[in-house]
Each structure stands twice: as structure tokens, then as C-alpha cells.
PDB file of N, CA and C in Angstrom:
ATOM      1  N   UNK A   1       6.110 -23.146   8.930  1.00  0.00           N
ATOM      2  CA  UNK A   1       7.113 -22.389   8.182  1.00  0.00           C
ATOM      3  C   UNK A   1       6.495 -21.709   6.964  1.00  0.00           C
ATOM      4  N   UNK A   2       5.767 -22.755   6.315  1.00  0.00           N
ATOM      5  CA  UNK A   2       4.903 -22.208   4.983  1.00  0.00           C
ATOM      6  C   UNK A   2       4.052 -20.450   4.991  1.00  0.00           C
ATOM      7  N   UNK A   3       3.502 -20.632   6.755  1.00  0.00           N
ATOM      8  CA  UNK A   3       2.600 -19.284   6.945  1.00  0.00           C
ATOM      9  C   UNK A   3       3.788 -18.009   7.081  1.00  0.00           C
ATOM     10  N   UNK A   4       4.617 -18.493   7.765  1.00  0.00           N
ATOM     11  CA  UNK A   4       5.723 -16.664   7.798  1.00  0.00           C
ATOM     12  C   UNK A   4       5.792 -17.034   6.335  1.00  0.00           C
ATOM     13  N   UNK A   5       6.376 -17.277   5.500  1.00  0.00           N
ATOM     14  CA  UNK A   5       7.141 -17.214   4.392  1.00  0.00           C
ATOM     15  C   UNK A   5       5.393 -16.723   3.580  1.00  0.00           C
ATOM     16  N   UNK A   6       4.303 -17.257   3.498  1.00  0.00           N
ATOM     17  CA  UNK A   6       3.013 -16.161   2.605  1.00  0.00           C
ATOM     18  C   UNK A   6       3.116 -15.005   3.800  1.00  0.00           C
ATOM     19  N   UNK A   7       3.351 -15.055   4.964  1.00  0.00           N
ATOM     20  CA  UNK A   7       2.905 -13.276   5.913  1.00  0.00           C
ATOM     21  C   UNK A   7       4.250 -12.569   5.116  1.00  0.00           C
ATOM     22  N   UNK A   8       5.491 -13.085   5.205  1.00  0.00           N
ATOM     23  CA  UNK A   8       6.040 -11.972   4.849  1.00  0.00           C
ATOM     24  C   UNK A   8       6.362 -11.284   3.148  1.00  0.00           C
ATOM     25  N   UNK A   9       5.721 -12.462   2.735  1.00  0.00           N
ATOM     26  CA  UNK A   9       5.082 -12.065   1.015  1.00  0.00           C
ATOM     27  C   UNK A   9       4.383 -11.080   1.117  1.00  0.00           C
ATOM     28  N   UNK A  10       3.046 -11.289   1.885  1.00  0.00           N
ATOM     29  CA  UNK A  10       1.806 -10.262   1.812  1.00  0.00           C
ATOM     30  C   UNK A  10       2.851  -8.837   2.253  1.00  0.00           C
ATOM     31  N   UNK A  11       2.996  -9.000   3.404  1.00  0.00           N
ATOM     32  CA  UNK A  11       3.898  -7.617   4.041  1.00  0.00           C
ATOM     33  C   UNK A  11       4.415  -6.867   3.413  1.00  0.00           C
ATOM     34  N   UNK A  12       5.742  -7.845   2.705  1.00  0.00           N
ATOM     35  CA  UNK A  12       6.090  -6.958   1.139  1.00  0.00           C
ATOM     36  C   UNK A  12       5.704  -6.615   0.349  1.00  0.00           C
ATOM     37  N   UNK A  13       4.494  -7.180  -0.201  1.00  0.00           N
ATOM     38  CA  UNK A  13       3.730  -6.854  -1.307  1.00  0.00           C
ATOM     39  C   UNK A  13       3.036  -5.054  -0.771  1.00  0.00           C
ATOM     40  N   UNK A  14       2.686  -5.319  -0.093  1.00  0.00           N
ATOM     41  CA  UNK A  14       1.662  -4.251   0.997  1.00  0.00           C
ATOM     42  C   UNK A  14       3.257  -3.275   0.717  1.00  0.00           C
ATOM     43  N   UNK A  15       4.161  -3.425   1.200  1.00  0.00           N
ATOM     44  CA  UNK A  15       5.183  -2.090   1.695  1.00  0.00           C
ATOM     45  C   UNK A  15       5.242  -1.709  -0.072  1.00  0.00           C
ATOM     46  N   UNK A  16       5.483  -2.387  -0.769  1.00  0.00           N
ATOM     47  CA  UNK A  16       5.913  -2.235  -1.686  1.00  0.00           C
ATOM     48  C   UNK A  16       5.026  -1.042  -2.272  1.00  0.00           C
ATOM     49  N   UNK A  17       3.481  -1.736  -2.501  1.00  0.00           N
ATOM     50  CA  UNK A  17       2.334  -0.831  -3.038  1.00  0.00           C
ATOM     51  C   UNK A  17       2.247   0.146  -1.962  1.00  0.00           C
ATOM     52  N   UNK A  18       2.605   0.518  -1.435  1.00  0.00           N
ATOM     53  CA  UNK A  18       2.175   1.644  -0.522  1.00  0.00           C
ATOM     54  C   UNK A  18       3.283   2.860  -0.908  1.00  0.00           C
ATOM     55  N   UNK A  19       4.630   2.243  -0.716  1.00  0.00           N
ATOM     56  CA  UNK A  19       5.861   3.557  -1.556  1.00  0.00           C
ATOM     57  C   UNK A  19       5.160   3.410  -2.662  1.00  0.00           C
ATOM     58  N   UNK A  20       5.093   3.048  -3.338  1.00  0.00           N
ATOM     59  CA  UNK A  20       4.825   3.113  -4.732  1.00  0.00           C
ATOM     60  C   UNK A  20       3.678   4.215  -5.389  1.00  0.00           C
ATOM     61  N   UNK A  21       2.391   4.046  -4.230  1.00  0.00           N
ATOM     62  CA  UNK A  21       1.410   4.728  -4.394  1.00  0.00           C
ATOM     63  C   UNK A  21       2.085   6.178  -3.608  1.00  0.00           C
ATOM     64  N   UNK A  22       2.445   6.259  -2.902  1.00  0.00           N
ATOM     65  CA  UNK A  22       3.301   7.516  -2.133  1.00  0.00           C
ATOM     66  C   UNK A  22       3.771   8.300  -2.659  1.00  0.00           C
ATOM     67  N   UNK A  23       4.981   8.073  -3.413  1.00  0.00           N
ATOM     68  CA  UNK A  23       5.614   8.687  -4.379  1.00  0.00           C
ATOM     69  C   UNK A  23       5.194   8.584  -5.600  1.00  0.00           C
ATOM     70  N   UNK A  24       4.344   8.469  -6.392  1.00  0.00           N
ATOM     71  CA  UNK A  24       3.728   8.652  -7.525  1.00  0.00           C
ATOM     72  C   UNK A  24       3.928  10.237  -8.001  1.00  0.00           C
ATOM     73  N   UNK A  25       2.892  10.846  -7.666  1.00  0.00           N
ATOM     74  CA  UNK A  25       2.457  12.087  -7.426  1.00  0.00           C
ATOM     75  C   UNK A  25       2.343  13.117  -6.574  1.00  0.00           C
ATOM     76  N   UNK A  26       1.852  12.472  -5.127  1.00  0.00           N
ATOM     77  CA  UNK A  26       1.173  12.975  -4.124  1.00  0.00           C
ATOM     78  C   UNK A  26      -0.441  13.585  -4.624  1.00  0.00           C
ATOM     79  N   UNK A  27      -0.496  13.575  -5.821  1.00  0.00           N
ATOM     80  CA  UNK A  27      -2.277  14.585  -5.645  1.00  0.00           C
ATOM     81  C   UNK A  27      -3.288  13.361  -5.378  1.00  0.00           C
ATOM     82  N   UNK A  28      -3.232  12.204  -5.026  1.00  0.00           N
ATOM     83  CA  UNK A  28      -4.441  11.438  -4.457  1.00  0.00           C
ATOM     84  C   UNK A  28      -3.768  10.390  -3.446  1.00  0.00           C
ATOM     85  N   UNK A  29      -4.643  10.387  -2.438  1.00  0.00           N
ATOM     86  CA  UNK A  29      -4.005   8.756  -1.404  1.00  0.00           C
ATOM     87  C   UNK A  29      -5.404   7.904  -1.054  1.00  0.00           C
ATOM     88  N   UNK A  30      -4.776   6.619  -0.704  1.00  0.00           N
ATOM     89  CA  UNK A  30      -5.989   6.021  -0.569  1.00  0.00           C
ATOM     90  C   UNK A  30      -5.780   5.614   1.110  1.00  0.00           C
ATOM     91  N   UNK A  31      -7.491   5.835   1.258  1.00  0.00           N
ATOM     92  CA  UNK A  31      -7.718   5.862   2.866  1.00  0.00           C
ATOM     93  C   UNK A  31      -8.766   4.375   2.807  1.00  0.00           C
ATOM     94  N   UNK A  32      -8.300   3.391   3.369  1.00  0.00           N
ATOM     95  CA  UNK A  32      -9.512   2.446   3.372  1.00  0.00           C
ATOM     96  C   UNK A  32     -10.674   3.078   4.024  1.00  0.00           C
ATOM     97  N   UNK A  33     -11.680   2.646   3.021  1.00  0.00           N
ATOM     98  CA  UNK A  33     -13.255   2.907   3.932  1.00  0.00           C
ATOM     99  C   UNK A  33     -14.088   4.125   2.754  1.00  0.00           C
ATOM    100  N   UNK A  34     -12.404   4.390   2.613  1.00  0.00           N
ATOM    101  CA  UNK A  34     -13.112   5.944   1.879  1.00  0.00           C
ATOM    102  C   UNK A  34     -12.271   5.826   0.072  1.00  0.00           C
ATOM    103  N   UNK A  35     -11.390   5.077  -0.154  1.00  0.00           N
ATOM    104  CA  UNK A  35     -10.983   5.087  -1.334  1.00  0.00           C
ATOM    105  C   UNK A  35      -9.963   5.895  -1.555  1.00  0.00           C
ATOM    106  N   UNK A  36      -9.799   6.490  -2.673  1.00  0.00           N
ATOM    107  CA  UNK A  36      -8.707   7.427  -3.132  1.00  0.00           C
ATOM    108  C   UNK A  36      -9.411   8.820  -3.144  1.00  0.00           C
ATOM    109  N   UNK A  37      -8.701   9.632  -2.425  1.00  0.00           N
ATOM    110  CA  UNK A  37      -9.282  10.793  -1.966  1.00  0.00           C
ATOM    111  C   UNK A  37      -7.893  11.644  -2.522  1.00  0.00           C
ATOM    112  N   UNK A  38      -8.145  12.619  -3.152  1.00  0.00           N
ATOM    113  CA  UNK A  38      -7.319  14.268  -3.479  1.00  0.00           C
ATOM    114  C   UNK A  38      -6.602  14.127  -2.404  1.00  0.00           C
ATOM    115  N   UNK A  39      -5.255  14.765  -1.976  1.00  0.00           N
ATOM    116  CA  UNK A  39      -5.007  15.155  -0.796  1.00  0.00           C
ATOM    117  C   UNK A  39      -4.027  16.477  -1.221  1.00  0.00           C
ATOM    118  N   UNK A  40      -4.579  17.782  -2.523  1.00  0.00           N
ATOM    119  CA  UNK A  40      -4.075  18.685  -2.812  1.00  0.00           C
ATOM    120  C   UNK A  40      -3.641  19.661  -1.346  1.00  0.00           C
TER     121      UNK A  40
END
């Protein structure tokens, strides 16, 4: 029971930072491998 309840922490955490980084601005996104890249 303990592991869903940290997976669906991480999950949220993850959805969360991802709108978050999304709607900021739009002038940079981050691509794993490659970092935060412009995407003017």
C-alpha cells in the first residue's frame, strides 16, 4: 500500500512541475538529455 501512495506522490509532484513549467512563459522547455532549451 505504502508504494502506490509514494508512486502517486511522485506522479503528482511530476504533473504538477510540468504545468507549472508550461505555462510560465513558454520561451524555454526542458527536454531530458538536453536541458532547457529556447523553444521561441
Amino acid at each position: 500500500m505504502l508504494k502506490y501512495v509514494i508512486l502517486l506522490l511522485a506522479v503528482a509532484v511530476l504533473a504538477a512541475s510540468t504545468v507549472g513549467c508550461s505555462t510560465s512563459s513558454g520561451s524555454r522547455e526542458y527536454i531530458p538529455g538536453k536541458g532547457w532549451v529556447p523553444n521561441d
